[in-house]
C-alpha atoms as a PDB file:
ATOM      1  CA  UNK A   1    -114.348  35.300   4.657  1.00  0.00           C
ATOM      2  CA  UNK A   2    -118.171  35.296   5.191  1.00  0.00           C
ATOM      3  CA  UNK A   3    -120.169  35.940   1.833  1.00  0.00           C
ATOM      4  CA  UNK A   4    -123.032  38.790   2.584  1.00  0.00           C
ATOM      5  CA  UNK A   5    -126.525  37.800   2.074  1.00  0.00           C
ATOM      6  CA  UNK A   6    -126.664  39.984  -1.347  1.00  0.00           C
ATOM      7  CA  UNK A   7    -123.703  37.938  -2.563  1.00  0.00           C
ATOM      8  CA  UNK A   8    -125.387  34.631  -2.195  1.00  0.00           C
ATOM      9  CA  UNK A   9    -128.548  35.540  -3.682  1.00  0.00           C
ATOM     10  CA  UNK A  10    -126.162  37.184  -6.978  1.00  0.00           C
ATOM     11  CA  UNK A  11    -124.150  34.010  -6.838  1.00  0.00           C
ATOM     12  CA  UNK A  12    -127.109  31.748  -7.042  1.00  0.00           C
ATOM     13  CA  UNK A  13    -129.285  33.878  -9.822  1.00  0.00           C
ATOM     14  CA  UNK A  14    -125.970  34.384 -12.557  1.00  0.00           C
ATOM     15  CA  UNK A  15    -126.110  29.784 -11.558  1.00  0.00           C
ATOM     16  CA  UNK A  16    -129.548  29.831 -12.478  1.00  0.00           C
ATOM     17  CA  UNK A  17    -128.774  32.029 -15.366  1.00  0.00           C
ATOM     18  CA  UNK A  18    -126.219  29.405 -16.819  1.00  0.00           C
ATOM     19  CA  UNK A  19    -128.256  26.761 -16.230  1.00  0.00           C
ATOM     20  CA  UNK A  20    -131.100  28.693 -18.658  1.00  0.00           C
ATOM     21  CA  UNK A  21    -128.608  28.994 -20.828  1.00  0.00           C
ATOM     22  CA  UNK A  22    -127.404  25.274 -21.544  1.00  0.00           C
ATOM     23  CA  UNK A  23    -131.028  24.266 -21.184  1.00  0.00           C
ATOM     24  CA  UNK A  24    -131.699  26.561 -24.389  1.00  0.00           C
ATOM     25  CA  UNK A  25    -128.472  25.401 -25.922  1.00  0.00           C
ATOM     26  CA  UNK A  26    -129.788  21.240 -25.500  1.00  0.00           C
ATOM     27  CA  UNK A  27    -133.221  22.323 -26.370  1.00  0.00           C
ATOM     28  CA  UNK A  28    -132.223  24.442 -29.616  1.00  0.00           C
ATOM     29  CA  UNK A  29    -129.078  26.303 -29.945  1.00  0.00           C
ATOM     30  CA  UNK A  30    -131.382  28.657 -32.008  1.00  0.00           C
ATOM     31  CA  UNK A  31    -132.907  29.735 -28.636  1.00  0.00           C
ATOM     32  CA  UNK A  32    -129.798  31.420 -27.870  1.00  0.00           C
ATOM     33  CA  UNK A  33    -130.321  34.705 -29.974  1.00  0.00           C
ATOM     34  CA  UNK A  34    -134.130  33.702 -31.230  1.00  0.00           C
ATOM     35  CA  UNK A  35    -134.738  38.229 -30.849  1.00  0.00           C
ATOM     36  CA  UNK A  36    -132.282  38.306 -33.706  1.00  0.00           C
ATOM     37  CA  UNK A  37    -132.795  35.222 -35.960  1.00  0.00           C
ATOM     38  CA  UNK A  38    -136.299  34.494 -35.920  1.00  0.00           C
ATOM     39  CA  UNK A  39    -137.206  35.900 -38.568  1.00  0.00           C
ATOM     40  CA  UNK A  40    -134.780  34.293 -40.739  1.00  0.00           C
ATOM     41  CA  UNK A  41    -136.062  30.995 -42.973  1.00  0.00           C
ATOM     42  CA  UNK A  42    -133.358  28.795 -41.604  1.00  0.00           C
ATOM     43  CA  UNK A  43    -134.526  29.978 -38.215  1.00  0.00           C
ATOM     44  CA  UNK A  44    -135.637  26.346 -35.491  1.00  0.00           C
ATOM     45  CA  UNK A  45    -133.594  23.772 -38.391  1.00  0.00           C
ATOM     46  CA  UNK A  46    -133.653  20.590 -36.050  1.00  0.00           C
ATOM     47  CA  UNK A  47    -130.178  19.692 -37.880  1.00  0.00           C
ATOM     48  CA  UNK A  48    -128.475  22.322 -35.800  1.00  0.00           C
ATOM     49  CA  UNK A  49    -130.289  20.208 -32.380  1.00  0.00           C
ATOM     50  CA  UNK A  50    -128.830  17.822 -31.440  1.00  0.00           C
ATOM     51  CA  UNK A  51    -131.766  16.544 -29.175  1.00  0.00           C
ATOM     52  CA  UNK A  52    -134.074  17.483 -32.280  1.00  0.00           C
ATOM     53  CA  UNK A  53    -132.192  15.069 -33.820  1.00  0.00           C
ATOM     54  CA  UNK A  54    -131.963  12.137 -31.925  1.00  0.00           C
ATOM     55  CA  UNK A  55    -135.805  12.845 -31.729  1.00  0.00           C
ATOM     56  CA  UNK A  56    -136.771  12.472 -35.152  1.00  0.00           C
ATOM     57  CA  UNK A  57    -134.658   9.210 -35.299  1.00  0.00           C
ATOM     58  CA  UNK A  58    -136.340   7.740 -32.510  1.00  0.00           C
ATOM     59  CA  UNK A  59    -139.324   9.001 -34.239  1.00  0.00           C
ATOM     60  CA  UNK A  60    -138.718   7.511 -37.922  1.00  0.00           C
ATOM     61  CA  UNK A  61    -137.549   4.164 -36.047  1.00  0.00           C
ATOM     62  CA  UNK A  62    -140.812   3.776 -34.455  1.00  0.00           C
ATOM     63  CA  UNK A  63    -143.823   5.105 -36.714  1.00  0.00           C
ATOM     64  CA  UNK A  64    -147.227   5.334 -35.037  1.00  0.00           C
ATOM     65  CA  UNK A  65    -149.823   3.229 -35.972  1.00  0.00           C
END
């Protein structure tokens, strides 16, 4: 069966919408509900990144200078 125009174009933004979504998750799981957390003081902890992590590691391995 033939998908409509409309269908494509739905089918391809809710993709795009996932892919947001596990870009936010690898970036900062945080990101994921930031409306309703940001406030809090535990709010952006790199522990809870995983990418933060391996950062900082990177980071402290090879100090500027």
């Amino acid at each position: 069966m033939a998908m409509s125009c409309t269908q494509a174009a739905q089918d391809r933004r809710n993709a795009l919408a996932g892919i947001d979504i596990l870009r936010k998750i690898c970036n900062h799981p945080d990101l994921l509900q930031r409306a309703k957390w940001e406030g809090a003081p535990d709010y952006g902890n790199p522990v809870r990144s995983g990418k933060l992590t391996v950062a900082m590691k990177a980071r402290a391995a090879r100090p500027l200078g």
